[in-house]
Every structure is written in structure tokens, then in C-alpha cells.
PDB file of N, CA and C in Angstrom:
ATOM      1  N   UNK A   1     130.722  20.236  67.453  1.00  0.00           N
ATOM      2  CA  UNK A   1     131.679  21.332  67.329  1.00  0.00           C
ATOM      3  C   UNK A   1     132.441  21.158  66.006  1.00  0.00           C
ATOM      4  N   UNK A   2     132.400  22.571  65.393  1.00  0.00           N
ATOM      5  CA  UNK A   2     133.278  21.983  64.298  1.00  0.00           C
ATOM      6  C   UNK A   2     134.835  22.093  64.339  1.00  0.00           C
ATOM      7  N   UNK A   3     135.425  20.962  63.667  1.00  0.00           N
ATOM      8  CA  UNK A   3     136.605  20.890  64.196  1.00  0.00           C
ATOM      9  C   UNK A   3     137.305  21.700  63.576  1.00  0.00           C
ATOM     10  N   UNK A   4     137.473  22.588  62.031  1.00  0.00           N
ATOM     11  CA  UNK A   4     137.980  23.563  61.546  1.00  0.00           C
ATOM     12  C   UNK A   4     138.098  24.683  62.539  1.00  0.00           C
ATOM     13  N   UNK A   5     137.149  25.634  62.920  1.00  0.00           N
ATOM     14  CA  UNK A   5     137.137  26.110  63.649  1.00  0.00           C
ATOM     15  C   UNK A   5     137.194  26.555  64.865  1.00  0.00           C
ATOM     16  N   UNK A   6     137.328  25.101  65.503  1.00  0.00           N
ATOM     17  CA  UNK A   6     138.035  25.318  66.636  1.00  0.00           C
ATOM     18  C   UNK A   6     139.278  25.646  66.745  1.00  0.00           C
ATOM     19  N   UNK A   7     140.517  25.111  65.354  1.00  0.00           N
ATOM     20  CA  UNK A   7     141.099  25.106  65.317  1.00  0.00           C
ATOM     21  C   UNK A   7     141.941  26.671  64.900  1.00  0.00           C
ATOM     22  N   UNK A   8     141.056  27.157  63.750  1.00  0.00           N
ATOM     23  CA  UNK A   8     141.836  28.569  63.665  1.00  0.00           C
ATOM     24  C   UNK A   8     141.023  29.357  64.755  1.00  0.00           C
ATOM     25  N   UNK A   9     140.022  29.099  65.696  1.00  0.00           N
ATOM     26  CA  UNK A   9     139.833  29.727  66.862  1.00  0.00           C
ATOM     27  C   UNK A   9     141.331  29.814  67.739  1.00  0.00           C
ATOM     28  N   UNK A  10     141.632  28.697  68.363  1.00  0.00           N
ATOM     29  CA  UNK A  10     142.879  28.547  68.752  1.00  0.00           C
ATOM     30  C   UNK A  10     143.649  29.201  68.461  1.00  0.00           C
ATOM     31  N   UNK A  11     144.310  28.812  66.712  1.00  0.00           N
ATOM     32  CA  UNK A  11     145.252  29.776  66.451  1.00  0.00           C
ATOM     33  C   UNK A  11     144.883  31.288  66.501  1.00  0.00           C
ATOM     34  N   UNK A  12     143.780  31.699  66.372  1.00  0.00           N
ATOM     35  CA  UNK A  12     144.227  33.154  66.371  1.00  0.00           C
ATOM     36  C   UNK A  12     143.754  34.220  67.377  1.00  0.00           C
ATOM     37  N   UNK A  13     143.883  32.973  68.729  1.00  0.00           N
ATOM     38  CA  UNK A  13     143.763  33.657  70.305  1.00  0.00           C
ATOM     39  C   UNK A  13     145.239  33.168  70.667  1.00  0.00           C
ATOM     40  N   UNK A  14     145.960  32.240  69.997  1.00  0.00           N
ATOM     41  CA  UNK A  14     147.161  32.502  70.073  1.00  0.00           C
ATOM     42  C   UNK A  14     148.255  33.601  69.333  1.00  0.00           C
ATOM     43  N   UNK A  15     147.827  33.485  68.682  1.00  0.00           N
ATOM     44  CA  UNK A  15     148.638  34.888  67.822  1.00  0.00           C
ATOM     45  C   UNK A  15     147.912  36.011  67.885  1.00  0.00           C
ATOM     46  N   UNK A  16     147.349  36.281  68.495  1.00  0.00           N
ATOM     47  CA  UNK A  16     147.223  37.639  68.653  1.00  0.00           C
ATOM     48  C   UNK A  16     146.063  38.097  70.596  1.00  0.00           C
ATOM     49  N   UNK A  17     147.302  39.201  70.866  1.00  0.00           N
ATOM     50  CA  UNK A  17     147.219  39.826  72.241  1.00  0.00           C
ATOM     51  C   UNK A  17     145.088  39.743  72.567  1.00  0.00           C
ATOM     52  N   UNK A  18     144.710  41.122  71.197  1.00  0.00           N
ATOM     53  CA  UNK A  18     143.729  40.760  71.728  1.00  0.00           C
ATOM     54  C   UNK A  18     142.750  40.532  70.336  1.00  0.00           C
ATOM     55  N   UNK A  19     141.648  39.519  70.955  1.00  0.00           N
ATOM     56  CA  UNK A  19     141.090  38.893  69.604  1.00  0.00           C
ATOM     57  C   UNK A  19     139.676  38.851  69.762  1.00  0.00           C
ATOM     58  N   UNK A  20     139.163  39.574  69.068  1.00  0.00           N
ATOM     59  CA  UNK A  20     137.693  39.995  69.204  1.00  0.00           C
ATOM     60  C   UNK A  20     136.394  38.928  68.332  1.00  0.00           C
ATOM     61  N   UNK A  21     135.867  38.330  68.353  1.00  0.00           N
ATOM     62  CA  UNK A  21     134.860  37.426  68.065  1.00  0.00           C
ATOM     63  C   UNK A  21     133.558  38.483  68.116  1.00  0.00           C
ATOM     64  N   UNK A  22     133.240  39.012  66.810  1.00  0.00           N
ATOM     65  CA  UNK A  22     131.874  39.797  66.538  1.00  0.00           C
ATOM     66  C   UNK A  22     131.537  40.195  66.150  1.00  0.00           C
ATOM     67  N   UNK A  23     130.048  40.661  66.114  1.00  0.00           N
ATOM     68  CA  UNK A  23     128.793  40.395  64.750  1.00  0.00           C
ATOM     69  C   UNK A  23     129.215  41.697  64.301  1.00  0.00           C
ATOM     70  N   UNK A  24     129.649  41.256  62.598  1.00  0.00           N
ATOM     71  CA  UNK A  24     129.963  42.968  62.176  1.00  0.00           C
ATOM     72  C   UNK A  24     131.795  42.387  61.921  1.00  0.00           C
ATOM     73  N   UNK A  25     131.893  43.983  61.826  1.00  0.00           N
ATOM     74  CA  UNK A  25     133.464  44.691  61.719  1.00  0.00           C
ATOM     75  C   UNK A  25     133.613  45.689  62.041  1.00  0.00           C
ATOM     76  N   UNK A  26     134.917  45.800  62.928  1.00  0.00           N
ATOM     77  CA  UNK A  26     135.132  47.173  63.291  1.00  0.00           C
ATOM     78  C   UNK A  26     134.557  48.521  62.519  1.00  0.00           C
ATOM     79  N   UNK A  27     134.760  48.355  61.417  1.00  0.00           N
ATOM     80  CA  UNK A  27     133.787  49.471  60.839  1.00  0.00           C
ATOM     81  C   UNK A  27     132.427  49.536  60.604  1.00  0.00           C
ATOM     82  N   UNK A  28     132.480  48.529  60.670  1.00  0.00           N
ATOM     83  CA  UNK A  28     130.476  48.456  60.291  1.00  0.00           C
ATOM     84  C   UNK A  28     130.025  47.362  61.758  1.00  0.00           C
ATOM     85  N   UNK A  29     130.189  47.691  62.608  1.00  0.00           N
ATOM     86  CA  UNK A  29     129.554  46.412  63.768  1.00  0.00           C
ATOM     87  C   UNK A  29     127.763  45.934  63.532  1.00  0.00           C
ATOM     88  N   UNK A  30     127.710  45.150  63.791  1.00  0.00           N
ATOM     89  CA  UNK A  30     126.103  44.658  63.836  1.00  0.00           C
ATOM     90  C   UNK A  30     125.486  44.806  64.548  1.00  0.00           C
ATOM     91  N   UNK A  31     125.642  45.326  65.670  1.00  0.00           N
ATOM     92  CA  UNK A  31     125.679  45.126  67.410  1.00  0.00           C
ATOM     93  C   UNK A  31     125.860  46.451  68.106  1.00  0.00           C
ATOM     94  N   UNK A  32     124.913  46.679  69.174  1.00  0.00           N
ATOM     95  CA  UNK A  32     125.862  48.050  69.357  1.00  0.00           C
ATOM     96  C   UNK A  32     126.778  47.335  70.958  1.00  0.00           C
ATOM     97  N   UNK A  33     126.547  46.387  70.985  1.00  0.00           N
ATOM     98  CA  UNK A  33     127.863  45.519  72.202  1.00  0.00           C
ATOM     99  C   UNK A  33     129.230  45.524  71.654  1.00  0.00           C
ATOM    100  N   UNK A  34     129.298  45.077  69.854  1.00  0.00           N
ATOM    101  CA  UNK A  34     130.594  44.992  69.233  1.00  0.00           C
ATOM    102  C   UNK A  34     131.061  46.387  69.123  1.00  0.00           C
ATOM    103  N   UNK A  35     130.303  46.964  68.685  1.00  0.00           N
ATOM    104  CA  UNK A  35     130.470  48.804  68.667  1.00  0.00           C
ATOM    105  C   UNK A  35     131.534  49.408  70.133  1.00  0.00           C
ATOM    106  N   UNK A  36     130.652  48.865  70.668  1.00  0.00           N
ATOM    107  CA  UNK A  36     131.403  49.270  72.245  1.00  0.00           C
ATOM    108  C   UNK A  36     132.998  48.636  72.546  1.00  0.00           C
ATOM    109  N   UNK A  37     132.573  47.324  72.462  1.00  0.00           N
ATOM    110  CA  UNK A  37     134.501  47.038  72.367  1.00  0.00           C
ATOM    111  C   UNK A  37     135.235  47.394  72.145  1.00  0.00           C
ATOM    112  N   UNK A  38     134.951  47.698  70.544  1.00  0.00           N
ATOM    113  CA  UNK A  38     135.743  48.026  68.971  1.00  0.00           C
ATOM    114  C   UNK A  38     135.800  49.833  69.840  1.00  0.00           C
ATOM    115  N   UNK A  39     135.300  50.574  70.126  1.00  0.00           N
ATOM    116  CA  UNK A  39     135.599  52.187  70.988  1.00  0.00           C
ATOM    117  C   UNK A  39     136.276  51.872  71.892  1.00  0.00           C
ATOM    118  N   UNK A  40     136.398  51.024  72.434  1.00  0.00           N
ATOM    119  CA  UNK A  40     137.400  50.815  73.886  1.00  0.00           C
ATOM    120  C   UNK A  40     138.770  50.362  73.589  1.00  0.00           C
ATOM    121  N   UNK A  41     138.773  49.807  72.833  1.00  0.00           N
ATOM    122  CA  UNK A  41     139.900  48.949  72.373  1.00  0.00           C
ATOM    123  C   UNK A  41     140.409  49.663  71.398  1.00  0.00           C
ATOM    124  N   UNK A  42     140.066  50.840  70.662  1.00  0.00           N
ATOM    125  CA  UNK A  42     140.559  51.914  69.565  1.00  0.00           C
ATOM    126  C   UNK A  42     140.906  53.366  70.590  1.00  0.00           C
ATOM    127  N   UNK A  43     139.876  53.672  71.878  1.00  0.00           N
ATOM    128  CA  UNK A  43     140.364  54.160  72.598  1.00  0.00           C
ATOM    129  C   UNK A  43     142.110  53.830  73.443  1.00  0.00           C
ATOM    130  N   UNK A  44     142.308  53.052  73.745  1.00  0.00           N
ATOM    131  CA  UNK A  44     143.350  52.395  74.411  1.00  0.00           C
ATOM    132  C   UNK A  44     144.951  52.326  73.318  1.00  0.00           C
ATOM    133  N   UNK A  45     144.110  52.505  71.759  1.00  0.00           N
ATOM    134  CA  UNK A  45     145.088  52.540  70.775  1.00  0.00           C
ATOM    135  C   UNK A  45     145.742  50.895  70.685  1.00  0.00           C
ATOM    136  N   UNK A  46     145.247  49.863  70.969  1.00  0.00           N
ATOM    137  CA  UNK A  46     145.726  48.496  71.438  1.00  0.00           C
ATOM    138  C   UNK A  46     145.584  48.238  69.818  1.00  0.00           C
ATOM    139  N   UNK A  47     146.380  47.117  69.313  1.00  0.00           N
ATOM    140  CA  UNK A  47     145.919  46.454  67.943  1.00  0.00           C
ATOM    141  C   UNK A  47     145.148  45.509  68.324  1.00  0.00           C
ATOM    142  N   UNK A  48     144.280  45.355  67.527  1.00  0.00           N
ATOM    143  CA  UNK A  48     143.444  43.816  67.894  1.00  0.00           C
ATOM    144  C   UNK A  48     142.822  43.436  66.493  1.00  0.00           C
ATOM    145  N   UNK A  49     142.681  41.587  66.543  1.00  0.00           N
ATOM    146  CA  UNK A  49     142.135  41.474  65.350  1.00  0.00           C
ATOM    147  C   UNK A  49     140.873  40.840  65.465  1.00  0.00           C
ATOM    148  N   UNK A  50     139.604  40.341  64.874  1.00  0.00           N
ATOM    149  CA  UNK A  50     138.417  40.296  64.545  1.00  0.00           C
ATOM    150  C   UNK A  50     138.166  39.349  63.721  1.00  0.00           C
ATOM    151  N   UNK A  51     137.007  38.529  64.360  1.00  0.00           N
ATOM    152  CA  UNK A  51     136.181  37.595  63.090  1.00  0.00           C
ATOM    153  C   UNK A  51     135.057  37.926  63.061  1.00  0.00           C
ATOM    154  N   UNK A  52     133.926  37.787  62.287  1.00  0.00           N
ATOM    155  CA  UNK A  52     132.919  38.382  62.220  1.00  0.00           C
ATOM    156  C   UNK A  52     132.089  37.143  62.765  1.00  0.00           C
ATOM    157  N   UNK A  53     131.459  37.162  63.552  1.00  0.00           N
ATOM    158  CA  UNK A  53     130.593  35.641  64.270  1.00  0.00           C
ATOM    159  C   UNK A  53     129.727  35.219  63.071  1.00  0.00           C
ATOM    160  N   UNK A  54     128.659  36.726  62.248  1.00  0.00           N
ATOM    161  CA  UNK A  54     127.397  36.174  61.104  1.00  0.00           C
ATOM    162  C   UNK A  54     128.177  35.457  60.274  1.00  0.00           C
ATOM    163  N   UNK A  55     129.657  35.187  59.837  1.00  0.00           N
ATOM    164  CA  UNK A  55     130.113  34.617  58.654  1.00  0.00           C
ATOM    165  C   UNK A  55     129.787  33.577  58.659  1.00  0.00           C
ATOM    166  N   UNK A  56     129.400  32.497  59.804  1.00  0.00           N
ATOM    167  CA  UNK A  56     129.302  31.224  59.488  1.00  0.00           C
ATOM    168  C   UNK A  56     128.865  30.773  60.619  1.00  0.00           C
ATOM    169  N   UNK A  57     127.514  30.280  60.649  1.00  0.00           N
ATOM    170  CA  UNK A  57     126.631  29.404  61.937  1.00  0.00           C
ATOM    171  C   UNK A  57     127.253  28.713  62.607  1.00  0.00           C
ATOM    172  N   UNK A  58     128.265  27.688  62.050  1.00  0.00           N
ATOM    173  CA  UNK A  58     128.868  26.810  62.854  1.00  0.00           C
ATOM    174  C   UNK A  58     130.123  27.454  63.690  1.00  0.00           C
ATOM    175  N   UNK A  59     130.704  29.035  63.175  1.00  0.00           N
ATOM    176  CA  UNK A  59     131.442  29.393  64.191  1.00  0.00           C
ATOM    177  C   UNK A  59     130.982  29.748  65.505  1.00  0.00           C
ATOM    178  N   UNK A  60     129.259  30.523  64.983  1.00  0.00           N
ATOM    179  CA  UNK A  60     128.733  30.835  66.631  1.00  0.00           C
ATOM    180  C   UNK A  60     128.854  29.690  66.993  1.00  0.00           C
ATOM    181  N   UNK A  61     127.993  28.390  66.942  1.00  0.00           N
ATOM    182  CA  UNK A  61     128.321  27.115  67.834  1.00  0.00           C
ATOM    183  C   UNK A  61     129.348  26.647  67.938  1.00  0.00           C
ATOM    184  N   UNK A  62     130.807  26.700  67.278  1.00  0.00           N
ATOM    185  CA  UNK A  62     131.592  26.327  67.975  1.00  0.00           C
ATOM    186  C   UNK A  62     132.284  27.053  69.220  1.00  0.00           C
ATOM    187  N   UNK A  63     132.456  28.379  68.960  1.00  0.00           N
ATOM    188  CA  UNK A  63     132.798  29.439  70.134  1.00  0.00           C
ATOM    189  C   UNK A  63     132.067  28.978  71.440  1.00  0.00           C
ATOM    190  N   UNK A  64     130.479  28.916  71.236  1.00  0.00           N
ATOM    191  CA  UNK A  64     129.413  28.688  72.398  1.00  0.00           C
ATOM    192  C   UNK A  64     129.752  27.437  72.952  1.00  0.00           C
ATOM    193  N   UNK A  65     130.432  26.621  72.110  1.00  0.00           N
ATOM    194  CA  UNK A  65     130.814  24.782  73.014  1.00  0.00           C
ATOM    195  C   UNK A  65     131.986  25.196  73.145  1.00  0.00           C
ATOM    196  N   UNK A  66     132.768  25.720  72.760  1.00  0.00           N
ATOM    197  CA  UNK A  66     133.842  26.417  73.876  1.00  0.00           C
ATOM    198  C   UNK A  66     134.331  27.024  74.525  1.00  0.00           C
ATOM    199  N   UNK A  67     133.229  28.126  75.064  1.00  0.00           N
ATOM    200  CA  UNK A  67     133.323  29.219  75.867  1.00  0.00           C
ATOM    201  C   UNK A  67     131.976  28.875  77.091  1.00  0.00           C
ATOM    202  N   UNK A  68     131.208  28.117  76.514  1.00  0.00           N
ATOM    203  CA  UNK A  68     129.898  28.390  77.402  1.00  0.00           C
ATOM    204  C   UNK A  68     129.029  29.704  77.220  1.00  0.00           C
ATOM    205  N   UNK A  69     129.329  30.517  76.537  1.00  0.00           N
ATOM    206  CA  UNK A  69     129.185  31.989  76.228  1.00  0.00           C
ATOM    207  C   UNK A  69     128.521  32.396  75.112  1.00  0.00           C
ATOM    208  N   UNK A  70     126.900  32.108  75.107  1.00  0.00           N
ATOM    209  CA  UNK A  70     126.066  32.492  73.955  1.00  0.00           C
ATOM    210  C   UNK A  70     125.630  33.606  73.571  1.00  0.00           C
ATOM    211  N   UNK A  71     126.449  34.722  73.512  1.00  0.00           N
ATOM    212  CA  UNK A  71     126.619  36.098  73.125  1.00  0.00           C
ATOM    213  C   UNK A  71     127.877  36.417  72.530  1.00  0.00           C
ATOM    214  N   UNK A  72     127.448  37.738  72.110  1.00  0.00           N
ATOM    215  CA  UNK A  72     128.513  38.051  70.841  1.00  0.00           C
ATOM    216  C   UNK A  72     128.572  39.754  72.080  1.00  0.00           C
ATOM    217  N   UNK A  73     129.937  40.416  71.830  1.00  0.00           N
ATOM    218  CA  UNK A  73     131.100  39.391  71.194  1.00  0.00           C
ATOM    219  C   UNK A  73     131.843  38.890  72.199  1.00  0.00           C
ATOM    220  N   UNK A  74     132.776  38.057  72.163  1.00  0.00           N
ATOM    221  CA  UNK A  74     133.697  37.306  72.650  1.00  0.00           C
ATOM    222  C   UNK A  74     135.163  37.374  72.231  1.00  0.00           C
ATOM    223  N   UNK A  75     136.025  38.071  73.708  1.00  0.00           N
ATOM    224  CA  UNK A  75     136.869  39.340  73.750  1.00  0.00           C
ATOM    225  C   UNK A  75     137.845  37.925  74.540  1.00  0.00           C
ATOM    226  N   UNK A  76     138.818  37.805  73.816  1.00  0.00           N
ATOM    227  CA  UNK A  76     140.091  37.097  74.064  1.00  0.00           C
ATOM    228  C   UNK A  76     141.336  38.497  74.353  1.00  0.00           C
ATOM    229  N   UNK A  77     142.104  38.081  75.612  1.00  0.00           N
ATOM    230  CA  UNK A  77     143.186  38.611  76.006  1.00  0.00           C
ATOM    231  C   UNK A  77     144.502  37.772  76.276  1.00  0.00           C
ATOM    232  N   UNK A  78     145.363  38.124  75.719  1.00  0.00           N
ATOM    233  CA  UNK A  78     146.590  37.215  75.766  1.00  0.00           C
ATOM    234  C   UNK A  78     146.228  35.665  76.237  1.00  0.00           C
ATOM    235  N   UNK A  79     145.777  35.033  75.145  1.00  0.00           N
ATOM    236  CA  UNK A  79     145.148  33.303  74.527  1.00  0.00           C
ATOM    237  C   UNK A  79     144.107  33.471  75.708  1.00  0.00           C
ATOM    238  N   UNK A  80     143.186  34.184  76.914  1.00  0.00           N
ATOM    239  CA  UNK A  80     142.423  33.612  77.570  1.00  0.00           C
ATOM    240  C   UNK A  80     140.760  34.535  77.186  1.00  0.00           C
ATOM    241  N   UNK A  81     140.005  33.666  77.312  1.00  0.00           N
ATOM    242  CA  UNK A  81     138.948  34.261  77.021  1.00  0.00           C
ATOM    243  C   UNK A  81     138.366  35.221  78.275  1.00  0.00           C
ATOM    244  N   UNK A  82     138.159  36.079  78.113  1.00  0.00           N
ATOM    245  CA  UNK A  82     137.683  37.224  79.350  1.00  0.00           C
ATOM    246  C   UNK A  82     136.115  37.543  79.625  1.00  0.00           C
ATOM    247  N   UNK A  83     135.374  37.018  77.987  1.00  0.00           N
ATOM    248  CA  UNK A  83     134.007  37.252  78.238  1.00  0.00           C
ATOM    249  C   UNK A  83     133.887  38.497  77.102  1.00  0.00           C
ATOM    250  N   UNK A  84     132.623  38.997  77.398  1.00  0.00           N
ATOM    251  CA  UNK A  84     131.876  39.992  76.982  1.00  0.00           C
ATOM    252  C   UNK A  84     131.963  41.587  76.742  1.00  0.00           C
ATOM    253  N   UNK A  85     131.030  42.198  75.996  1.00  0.00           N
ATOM    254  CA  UNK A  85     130.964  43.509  76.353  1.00  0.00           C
ATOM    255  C   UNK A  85     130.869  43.963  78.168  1.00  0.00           C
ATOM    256  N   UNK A  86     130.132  44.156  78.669  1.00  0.00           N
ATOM    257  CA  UNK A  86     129.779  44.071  79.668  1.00  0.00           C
ATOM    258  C   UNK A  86     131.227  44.104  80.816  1.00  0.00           C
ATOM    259  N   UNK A  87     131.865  43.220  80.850  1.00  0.00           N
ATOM    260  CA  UNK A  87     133.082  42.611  81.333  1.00  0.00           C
ATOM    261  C   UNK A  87     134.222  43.560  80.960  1.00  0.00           C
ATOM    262  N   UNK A  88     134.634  43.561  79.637  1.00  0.00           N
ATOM    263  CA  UNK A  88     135.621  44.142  79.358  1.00  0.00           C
ATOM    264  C   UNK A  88     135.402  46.118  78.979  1.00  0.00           C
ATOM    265  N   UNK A  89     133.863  46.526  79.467  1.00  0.00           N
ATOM    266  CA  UNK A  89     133.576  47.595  79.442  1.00  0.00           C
ATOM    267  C   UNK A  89     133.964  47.753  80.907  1.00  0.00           C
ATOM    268  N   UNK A  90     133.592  46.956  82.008  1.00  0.00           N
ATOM    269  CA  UNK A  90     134.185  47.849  83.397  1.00  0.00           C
ATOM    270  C   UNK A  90     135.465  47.026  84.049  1.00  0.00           C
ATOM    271  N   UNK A  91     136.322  46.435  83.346  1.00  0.00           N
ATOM    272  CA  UNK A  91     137.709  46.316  83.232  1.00  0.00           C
ATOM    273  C   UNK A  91     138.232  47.422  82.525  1.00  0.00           C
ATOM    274  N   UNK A  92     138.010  47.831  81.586  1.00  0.00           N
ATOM    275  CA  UNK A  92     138.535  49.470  81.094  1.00  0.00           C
ATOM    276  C   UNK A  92     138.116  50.389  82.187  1.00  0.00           C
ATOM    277  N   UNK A  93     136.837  50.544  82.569  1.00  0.00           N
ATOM    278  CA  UNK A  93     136.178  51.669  83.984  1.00  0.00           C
ATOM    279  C   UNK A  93     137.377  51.748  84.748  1.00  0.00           C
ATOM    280  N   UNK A  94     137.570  50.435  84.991  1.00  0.00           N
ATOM    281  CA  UNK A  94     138.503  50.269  86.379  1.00  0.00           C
ATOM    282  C   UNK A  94     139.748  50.387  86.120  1.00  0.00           C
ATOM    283  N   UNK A  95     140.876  49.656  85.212  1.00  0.00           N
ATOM    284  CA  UNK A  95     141.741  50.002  84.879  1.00  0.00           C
ATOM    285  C   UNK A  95     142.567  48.771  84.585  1.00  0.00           C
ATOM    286  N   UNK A  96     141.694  47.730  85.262  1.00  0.00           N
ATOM    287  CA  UNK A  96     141.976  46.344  85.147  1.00  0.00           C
ATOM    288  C   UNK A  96     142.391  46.245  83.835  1.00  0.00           C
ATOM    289  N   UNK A  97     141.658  46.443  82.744  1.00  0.00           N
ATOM    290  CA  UNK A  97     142.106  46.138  81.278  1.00  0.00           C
ATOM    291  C   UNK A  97     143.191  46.675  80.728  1.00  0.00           C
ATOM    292  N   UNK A  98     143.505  47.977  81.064  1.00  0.00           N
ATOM    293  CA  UNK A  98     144.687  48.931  80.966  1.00  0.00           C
ATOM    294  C   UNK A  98     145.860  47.971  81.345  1.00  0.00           C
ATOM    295  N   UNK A  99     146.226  47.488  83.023  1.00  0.00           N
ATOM    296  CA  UNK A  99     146.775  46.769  83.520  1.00  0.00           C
ATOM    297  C   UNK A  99     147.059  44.903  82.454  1.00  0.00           C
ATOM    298  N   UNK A 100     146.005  44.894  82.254  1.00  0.00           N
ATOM    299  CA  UNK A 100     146.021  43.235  81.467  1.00  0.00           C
ATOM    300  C   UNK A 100     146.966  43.520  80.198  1.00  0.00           C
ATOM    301  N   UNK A 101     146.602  44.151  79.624  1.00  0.00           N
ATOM    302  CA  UNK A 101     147.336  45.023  78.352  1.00  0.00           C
ATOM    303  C   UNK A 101     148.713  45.484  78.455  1.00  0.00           C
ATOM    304  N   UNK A 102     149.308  45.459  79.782  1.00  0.00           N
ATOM    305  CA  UNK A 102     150.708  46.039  79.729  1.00  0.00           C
ATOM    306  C   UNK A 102     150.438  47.944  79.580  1.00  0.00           C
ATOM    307  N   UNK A 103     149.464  48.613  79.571  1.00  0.00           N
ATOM    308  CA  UNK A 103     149.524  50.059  79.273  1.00  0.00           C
ATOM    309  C   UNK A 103     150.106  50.426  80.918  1.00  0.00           C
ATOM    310  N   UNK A 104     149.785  50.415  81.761  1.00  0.00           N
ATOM    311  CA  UNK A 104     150.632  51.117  82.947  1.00  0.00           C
ATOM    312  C   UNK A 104     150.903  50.048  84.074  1.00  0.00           C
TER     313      UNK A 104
END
């Protein structure tokens, strides 16, 4: 694991509500899984900030030795990791994510 990156991993699921880990950028995603977040999470009007996973090999493996979670992307909510597209697509369905977020 690399230890740089674990470290501003940390910091910046601590500083910030919600923190998106994935291939791409909100404007240009790599993925159409990151695509989907990045609409849900722009739907909801929430701020959130982003690392791009392709920037650097050793961030996918460090995320993956600390999540267990060998997919992109990887969707942090107030410092806890929640998982996936998949996950945080029917936590929005439901309202669960709305609720996690403080919106109602």
C-alpha cells in the first residue's frame, strides 16, 4: 500500500462530505458507472470533490487494500466509504442518500 496515498486518501474523505474516487472527471468520466454518480450527485445539487483513479496505479491499489473494493468508482459519505455505483444509485432510488446528505 502506498503510504502517500493512503494518506491524502484519508485526508480528503475527511474534508469533504462527499468524495468521489473515479476513472475520469466529472466532465469527461471514463466510465459510464462514474458518469452515473457524477448525474446523481449534480442532480441532488450536493458539492462533492473527485480524484481521478487512471492518475496513478498505485492509487487504484491503494484504495483496493483499503476498501476491499476493486471497482471504480468509490463514493465516500461523511469520512465512510459506502461503495459503488450500483449502491449509491438505489440509495438515491430510495431516498436513503437524500436522508445521509441531510436533504430532508
Amino acid at each position: 500500500m502506498n503510504e502517500a496515498w493512503k494518506q491524502k486518501i484519508e485526508s480528503e474523505v475527511k474534508t469533504n462530505k462527499v468524495m468521489i474516487f473515479m476513472r475520469g472527471t466529472p466532465s469527461q468520466p471514463r466510465c459510464g458507472f462514474s458518469a452515473r454518480v457524477i448525474r446523481v450527485f449534480n442532480e441532488l445539487n450536493i458539492p462533492f470533490k473527485t480524484e481521478d483513479m487512471d492518475s496513478d496505479p498505485e492509487l487504484w491499489k491503494t484504495l483496493a487494500a483499503i476498501n476491499n473494493w476493486p471497482t471504480s468508482p468509490q463514493i465516500y459519505l461523511n469520512g465512510e466509504f459506502v461503495g459503488g455505483c450500483d449502491i449509491v444509485t438505489e440509495m438515491y432510488r430510495n431516498g436513503e442518500l437524500q436522508k445521509e446528505l441531510g436533504l430532508v
